[in-house]
C-alpha atoms as a PDB file:
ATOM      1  CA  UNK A   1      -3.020   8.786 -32.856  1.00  0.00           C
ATOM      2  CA  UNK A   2      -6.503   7.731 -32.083  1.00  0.00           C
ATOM      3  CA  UNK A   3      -6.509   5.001 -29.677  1.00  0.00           C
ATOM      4  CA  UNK A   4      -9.835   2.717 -29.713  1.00  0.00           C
ATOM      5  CA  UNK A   5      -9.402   0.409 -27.069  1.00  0.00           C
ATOM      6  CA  UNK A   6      -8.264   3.501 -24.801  1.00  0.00           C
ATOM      7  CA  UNK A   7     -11.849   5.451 -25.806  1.00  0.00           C
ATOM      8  CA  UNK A   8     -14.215   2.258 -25.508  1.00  0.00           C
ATOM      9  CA  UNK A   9     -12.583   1.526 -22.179  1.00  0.00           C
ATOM     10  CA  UNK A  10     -13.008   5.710 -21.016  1.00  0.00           C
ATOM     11  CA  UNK A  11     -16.739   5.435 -21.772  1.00  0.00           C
ATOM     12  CA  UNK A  12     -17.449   1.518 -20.592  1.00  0.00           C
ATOM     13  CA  UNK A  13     -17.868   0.507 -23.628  1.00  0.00           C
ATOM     14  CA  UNK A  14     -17.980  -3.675 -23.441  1.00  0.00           C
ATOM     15  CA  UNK A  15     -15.649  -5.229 -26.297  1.00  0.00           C
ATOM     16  CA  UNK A  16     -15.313  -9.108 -26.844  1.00  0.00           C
ATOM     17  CA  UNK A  17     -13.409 -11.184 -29.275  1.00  0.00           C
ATOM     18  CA  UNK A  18     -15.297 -13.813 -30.851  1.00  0.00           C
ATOM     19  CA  UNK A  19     -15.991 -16.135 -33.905  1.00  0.00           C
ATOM     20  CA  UNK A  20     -17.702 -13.560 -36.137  1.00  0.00           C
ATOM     21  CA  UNK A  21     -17.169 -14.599 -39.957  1.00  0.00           C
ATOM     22  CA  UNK A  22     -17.554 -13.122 -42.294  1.00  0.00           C
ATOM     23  CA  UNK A  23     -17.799 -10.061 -40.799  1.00  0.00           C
ATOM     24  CA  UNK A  24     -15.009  -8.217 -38.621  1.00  0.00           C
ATOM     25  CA  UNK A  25     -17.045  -6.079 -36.191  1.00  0.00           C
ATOM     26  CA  UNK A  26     -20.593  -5.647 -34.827  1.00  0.00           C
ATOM     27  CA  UNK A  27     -22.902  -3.464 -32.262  1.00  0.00           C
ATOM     28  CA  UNK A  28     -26.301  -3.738 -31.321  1.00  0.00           C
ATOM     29  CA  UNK A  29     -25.542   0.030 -29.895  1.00  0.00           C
ATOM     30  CA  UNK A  30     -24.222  -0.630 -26.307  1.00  0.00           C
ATOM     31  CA  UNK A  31     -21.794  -3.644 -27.007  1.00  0.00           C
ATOM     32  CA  UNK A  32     -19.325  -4.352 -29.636  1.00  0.00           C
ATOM     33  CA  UNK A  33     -18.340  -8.011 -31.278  1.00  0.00           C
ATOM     34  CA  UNK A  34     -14.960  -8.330 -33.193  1.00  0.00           C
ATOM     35  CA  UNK A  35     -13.733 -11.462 -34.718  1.00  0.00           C
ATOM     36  CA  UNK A  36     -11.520 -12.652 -32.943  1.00  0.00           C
ATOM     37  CA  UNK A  37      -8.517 -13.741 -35.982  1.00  0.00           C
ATOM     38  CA  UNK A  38      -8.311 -10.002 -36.911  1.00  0.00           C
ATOM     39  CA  UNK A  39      -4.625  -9.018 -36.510  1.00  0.00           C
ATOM     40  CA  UNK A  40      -4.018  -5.924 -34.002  1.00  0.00           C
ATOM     41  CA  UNK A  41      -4.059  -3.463 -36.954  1.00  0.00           C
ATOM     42  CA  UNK A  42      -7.370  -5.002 -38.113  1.00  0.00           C
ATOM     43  CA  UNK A  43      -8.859  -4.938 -34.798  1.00  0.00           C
ATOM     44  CA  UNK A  44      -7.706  -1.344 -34.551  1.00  0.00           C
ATOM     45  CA  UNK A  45      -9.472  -0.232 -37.795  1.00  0.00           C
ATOM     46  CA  UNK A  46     -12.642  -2.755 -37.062  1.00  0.00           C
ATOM     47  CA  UNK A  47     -13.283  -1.539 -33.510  1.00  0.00           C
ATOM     48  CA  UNK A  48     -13.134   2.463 -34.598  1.00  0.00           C
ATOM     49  CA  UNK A  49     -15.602   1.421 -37.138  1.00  0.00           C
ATOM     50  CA  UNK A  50     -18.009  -0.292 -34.833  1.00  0.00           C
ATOM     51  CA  UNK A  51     -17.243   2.455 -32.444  1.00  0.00           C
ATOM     52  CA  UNK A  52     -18.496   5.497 -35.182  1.00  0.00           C
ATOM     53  CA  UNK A  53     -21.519   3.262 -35.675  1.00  0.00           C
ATOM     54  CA  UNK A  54     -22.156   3.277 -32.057  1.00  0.00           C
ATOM     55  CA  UNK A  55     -22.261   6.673 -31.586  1.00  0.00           C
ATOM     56  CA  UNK A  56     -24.691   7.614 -34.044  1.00  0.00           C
ATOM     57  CA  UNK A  57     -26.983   4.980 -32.216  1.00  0.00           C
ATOM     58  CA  UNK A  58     -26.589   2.196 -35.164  1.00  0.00           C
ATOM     59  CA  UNK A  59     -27.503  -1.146 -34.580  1.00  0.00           C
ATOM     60  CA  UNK A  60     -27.849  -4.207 -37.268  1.00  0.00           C
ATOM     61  CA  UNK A  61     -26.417  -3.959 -40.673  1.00  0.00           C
ATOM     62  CA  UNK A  62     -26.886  -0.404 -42.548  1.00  0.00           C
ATOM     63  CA  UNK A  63     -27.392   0.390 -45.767  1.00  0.00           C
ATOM     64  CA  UNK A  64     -24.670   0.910 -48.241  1.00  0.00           C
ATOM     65  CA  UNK A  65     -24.827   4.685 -48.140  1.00  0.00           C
ATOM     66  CA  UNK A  66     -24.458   4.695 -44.202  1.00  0.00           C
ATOM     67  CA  UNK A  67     -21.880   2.444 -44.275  1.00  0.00           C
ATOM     68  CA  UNK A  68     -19.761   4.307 -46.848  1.00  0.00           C
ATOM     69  CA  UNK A  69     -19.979   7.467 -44.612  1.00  0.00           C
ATOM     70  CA  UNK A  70     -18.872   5.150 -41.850  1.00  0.00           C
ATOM     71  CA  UNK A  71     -15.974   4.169 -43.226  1.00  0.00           C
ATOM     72  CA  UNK A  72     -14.882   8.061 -44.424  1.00  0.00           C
ATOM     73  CA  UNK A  73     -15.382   8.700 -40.791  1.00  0.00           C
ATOM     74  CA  UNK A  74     -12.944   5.676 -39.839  1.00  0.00           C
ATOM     75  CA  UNK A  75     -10.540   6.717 -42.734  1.00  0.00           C
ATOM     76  CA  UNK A  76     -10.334  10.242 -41.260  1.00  0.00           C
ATOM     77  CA  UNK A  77     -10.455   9.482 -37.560  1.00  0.00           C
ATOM     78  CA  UNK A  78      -6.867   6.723 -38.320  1.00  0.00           C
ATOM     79  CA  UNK A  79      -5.589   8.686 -40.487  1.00  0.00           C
ATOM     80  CA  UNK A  80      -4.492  12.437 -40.349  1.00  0.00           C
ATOM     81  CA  UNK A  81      -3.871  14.056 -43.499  1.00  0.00           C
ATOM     82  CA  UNK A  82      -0.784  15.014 -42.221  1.00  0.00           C
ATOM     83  CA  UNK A  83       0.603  11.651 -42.070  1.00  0.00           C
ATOM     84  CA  UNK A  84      -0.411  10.677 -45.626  1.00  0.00           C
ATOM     85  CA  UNK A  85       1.372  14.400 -47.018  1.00  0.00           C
ATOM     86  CA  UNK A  86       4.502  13.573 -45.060  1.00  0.00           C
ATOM     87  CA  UNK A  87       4.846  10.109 -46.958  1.00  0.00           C
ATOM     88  CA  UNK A  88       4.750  11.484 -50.155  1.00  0.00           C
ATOM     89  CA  UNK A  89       7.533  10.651 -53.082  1.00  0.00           C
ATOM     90  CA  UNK A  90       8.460   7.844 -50.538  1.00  0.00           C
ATOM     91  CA  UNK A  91       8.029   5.636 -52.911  1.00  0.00           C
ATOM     92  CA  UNK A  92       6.268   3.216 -50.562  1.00  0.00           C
ATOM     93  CA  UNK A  93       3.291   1.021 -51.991  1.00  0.00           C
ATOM     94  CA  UNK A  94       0.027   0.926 -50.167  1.00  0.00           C
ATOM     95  CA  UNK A  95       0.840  -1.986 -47.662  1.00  0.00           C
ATOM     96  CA  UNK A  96       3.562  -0.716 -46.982  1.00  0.00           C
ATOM     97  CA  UNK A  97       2.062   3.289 -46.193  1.00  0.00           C
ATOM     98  CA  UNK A  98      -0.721   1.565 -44.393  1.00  0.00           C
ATOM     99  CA  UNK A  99       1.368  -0.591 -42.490  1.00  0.00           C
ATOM    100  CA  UNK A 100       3.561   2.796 -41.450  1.00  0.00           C
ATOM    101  CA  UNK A 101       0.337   4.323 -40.147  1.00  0.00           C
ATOM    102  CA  UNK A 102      -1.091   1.516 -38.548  1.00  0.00           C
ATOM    103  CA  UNK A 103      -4.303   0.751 -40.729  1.00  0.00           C
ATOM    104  CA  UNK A 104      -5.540  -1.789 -43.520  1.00  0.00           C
ATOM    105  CA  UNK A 105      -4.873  -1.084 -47.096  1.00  0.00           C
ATOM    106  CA  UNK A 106      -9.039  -0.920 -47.420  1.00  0.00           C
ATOM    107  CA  UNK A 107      -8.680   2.283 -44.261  1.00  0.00           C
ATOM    108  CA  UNK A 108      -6.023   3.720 -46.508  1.00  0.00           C
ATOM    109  CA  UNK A 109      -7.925   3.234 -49.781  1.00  0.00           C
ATOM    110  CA  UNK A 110     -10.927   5.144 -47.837  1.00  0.00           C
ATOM    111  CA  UNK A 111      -8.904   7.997 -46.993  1.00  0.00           C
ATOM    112  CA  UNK A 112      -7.322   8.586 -50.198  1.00  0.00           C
ATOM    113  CA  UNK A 113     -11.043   8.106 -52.088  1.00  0.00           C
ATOM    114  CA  UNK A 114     -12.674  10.581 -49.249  1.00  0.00           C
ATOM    115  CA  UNK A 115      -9.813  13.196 -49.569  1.00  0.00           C
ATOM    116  CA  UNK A 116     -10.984  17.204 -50.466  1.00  0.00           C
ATOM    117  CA  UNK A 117      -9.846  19.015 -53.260  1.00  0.00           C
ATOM    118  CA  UNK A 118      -7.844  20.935 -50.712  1.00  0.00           C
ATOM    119  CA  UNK A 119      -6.653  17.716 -49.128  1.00  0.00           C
ATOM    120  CA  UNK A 120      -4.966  16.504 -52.584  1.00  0.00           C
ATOM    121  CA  UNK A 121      -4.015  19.713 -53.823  1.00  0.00           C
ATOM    122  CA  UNK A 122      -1.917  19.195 -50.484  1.00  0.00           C
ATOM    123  CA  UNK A 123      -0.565  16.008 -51.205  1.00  0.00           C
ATOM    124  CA  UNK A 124       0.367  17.073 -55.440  1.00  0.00           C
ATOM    125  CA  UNK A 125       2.736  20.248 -53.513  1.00  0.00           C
ATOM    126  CA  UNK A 126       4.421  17.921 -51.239  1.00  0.00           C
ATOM    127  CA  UNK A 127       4.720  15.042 -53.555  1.00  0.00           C
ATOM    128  CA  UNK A 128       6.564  18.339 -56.004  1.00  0.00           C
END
């Protein structure tokens, strides 16, 4: 299980909590802002989303198309494929499923959307 807080403290990455409405996360490409009324969950999913952005050297709001990539990346980074096939026929709804793998319902929604042909070909066998 990726662990953001755990990778942004390895690599001295500075990470505050603060008013930030209405948006959850922000870098200027060294630091990284996250509201500070995100739940833990929230926060997770927010700071490995800021984090992605850092890395490719992003700073300010991006376009839609960069941001849609960054949030596949996020999607796949949280959440292995493997955890999504192992859930199926559970008969769980999405909170539920995202709560049991420790993201949003909008990080789920992501993965699901960005999956590959293999990917749900994967997830039709195991849900048999």
């Amino acid at each position: 299980m990726f662990v953001p807080w755990a990778f942004a403290e390895e690599r001295h990455i500075e990470v505050s909590r603060i008013p930030l409405r209405p948006l959850s996360g922000y870098t200027d490409s060294r630091r990284i802002w996250l509201d500070h009324r995100l739940t833990a969950t929230e926060a997770r999913c927010a700071l490995t989303h800021e984090l992605i952005h850092l890395a490719r050297g992003h700073d300010r709001h991006q376009p839609p198309a960069v941001e849609n990539r960054v949030r596949a990346d996020t999607a796949r980074l949280l959440v292995p494929w493997a955890a999504i096939t192992a859930h199926a026929g559970s008969q769980l709804n999405a909170w539920h499923l995202a709560q049991k793998l420790g993201v949003t319902e909008r990080v789920l929604a992501d993965r699901l959307q960005h999956a590959s042909a293999t990917e749900i070909a994967e997830l039709r066998c195991a849900a048999g």
